[in-house]
Each structure stands twice: as C-alpha cells, then as structure tokens.
N, C-alpha and C. Protein backbone atom coordinates (compact mmCIF):
# COMPACT_ATOMS: atom_id res chain seq x y z
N UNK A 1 -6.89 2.47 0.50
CA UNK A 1 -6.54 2.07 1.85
C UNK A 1 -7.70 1.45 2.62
N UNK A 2 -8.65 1.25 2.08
CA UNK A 2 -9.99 0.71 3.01
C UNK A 2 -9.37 -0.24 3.57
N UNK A 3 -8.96 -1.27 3.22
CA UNK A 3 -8.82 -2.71 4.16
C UNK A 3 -7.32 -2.52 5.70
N UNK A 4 -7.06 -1.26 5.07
CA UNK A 4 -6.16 -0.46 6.80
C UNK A 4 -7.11 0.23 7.48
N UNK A 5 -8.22 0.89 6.99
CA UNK A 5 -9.22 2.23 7.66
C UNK A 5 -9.08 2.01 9.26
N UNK A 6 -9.78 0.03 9.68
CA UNK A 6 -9.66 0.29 11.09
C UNK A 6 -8.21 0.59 11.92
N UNK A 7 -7.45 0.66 11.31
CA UNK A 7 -6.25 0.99 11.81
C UNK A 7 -5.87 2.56 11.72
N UNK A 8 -6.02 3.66 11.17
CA UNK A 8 -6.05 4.82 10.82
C UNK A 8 -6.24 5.40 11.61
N UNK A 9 -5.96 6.73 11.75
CA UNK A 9 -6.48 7.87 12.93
C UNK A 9 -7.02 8.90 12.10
N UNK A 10 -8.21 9.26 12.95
CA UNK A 10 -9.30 9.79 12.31
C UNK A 10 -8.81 10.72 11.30
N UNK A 11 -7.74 11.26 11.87
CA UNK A 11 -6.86 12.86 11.38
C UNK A 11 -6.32 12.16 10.04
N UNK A 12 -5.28 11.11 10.04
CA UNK A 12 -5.06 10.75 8.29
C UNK A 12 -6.02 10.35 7.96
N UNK A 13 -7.56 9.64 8.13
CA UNK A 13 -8.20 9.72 7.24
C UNK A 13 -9.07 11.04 6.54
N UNK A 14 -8.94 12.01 7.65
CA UNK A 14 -9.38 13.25 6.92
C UNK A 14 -8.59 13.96 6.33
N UNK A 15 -7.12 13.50 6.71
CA UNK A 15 -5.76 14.85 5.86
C UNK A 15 -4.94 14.50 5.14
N UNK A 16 -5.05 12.48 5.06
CA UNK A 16 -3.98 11.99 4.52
C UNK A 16 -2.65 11.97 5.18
N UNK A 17 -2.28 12.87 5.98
CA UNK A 17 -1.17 12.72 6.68
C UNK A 17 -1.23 13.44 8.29
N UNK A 18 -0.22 13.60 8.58
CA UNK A 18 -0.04 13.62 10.19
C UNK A 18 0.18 12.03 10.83
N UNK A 19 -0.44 11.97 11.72
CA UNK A 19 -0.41 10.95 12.84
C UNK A 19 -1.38 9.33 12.33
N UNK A 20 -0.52 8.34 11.36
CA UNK A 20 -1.45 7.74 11.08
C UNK A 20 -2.62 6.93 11.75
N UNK A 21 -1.45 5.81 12.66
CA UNK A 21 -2.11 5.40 13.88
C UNK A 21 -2.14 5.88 15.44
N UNK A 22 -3.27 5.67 16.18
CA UNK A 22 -2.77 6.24 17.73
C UNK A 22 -3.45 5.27 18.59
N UNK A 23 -1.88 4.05 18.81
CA UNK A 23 -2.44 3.57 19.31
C UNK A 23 -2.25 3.29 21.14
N UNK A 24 -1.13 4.62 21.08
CA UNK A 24 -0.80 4.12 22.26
C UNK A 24 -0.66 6.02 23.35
N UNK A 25 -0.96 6.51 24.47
CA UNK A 25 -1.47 7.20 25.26
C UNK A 25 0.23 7.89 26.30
N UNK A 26 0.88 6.53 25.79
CA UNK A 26 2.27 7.59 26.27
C UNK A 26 3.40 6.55 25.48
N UNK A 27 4.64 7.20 25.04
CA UNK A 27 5.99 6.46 23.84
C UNK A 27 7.18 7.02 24.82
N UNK A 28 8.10 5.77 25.45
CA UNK A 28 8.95 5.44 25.70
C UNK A 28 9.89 5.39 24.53
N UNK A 29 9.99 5.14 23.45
CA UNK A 29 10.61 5.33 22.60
C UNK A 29 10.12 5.58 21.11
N UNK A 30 11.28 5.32 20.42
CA UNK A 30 10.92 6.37 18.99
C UNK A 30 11.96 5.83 17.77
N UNK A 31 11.47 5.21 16.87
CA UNK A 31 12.45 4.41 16.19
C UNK A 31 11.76 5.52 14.64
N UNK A 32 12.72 5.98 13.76
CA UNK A 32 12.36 6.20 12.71
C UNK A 32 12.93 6.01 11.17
N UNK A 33 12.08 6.01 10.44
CA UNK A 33 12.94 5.51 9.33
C UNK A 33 11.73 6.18 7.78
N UNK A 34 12.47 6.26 6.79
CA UNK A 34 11.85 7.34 5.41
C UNK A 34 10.34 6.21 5.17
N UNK A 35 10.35 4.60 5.17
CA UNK A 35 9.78 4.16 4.66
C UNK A 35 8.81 3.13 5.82
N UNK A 36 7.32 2.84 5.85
CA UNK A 36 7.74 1.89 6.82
C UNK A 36 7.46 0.19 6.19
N UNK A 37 8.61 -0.16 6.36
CA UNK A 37 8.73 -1.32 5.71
C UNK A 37 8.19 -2.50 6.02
N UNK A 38 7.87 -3.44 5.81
CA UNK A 38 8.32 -4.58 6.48
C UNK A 38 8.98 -4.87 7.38
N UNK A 39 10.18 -5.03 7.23
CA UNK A 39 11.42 -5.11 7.61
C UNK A 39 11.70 -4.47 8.60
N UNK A 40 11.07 -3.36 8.91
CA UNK A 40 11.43 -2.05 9.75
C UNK A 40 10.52 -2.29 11.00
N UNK A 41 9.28 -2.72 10.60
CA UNK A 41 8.03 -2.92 11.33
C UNK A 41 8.58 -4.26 12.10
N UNK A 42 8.84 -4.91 11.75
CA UNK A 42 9.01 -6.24 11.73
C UNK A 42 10.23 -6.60 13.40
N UNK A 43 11.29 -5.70 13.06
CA UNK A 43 12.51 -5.12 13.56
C UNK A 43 11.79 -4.59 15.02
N UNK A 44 10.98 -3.60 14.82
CA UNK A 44 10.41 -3.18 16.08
C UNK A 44 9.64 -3.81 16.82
N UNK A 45 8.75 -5.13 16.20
CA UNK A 45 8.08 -6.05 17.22
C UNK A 45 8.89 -6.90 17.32
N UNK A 46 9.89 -6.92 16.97
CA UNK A 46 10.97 -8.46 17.27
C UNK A 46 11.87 -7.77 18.73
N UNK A 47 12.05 -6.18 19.09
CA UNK A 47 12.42 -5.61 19.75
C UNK A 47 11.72 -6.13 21.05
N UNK A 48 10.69 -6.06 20.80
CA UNK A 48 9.76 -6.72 22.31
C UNK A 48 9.46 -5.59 23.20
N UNK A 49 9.08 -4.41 22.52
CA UNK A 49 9.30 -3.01 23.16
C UNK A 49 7.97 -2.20 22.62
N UNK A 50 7.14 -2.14 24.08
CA UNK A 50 5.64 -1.65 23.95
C UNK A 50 5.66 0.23 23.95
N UNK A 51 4.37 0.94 23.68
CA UNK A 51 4.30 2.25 24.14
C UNK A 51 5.46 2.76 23.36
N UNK A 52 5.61 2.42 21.63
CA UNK A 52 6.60 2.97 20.82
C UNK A 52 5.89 3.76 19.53
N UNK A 53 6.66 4.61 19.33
CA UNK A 53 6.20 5.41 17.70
C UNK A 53 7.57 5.13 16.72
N UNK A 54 7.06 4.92 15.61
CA UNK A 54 7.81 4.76 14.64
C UNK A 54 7.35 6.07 13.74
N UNK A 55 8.40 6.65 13.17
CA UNK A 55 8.37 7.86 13.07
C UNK A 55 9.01 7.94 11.39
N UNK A 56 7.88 7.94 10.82
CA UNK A 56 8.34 7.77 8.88
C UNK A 56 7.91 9.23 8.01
N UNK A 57 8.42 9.21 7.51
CA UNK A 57 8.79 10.03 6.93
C UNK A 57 7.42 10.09 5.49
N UNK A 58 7.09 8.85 4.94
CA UNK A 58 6.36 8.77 4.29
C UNK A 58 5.36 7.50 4.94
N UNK A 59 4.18 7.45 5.11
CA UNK A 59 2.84 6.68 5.23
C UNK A 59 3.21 5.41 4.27
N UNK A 60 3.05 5.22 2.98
CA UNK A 60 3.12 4.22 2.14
C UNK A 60 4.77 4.05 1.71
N UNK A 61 5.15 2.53 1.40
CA UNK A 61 5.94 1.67 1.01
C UNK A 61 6.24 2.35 -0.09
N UNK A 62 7.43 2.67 -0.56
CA UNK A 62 8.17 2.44 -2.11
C UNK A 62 8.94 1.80 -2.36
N UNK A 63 8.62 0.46 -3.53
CA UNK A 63 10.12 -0.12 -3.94
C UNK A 63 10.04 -0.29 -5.23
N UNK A 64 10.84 0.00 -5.77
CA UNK A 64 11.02 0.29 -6.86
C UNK A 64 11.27 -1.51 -8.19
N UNK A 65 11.70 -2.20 -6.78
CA UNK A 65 11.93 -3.64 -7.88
C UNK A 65 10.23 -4.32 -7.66
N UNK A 66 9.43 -3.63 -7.28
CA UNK A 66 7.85 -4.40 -7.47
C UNK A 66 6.95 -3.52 -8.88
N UNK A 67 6.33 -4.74 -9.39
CA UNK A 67 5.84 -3.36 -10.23
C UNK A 67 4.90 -2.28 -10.22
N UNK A 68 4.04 -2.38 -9.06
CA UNK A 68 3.44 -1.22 -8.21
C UNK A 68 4.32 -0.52 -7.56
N UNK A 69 5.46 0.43 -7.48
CA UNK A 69 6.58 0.54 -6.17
C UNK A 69 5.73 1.30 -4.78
N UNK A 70 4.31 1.71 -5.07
CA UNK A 70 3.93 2.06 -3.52
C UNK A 70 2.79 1.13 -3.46
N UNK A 71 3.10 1.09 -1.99
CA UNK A 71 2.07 -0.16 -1.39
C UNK A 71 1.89 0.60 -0.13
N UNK A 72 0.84 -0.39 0.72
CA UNK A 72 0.58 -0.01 2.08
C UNK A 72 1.22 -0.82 2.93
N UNK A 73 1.42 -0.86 4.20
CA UNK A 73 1.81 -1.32 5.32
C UNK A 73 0.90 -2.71 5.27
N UNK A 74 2.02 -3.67 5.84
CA UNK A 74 0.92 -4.75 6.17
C UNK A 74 0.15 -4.69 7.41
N UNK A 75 -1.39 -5.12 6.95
CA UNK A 75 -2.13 -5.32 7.80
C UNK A 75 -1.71 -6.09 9.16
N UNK A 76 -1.22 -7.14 8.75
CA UNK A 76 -1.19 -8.17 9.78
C UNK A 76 0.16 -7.30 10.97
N UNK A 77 1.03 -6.85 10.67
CA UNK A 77 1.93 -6.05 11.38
C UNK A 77 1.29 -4.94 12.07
N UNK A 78 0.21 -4.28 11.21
CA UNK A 78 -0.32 -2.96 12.03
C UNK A 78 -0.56 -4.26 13.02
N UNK A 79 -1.96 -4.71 12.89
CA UNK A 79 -2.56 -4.72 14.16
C UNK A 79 -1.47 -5.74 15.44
N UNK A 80 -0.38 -6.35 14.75
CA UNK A 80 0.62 -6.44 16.39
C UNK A 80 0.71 -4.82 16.44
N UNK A 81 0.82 -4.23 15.63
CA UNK A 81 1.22 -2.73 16.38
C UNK A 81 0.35 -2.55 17.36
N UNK A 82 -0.63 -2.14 17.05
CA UNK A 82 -1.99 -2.06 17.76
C UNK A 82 -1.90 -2.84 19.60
N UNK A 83 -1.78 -3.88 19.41
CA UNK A 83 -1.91 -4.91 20.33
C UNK A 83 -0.93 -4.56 21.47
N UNK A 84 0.42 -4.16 20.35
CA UNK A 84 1.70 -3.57 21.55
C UNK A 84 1.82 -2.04 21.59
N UNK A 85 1.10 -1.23 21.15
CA UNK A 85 0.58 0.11 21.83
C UNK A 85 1.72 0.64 20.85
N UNK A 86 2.09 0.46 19.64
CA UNK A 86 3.19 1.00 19.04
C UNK A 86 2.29 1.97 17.61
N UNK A 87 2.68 3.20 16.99
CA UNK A 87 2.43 3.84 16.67
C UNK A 87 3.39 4.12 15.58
C-alpha cells in the first residue's frame, strides 16, 4: 500500500484496519457497501455530497474476473475524497 500511505490514518497503518481515512471532522451522511469499488467511490463523488463516510466492510477491492482479485482503492478517487472531506 505505500503509494496510498499519504492517504491512510495513522490507526490502519498501525492495525491494518479500523478507520482507513479521516478526512473529514463531522459526516452528514453515510453510504456503505462490502467492497470499495470504483464504481461505488465514483457514485459518491458524482453525488456532489461533502462531510461523507463510506462505510466498507472490507479496505481492499476483490474481483474475481482480474487476475490479482484484490487490489487497492484508486488513488486518484481517494484524494477527490480527501478534497470533499469524504471518508
């Protein structure tokens, strides 16, 4: 995961899990889903809806039709996360 680290919260990089990112100080809402996808991520900045947590169930991507099936979150999506205080 190095090339996510600046995106991380201190706590998953010391526990692996809990609270990955924190990027935002108060959440108006709360969208959740098992995986966080693309698609899912994607869905919530197309929402146009700041001061949000997305709430997964698992940290890393599984799909099963790639031939790695876990991956990480895209970078380029965290940091709109980041930017729109979403978590």
């Amino acid at each position: 995961m190095p090339d996510l680290e600046e995106y991380l919260s201190m706590n998953f990089k010391e526990r692996s899990m809990g609270l990955v990112c924190d990027f935002s100080s108060e959440i108006n809402k709360v969208y959740s889903a098992v995986f966080p996808t693309e698609e899912i991520m994607s869905k919530i900045l197309d929402d146009g809806i700041k001061d949000t947590m997305l709430f997964a169930h698992h940290p890393s991507i599984w799909d099963s039709r790639r031939p790695f099936p876990f991956y990480q979150m895209d970078k380029s999506l965290l940091k709109k996360f980041k930017e729109n205080r979403i978590e």
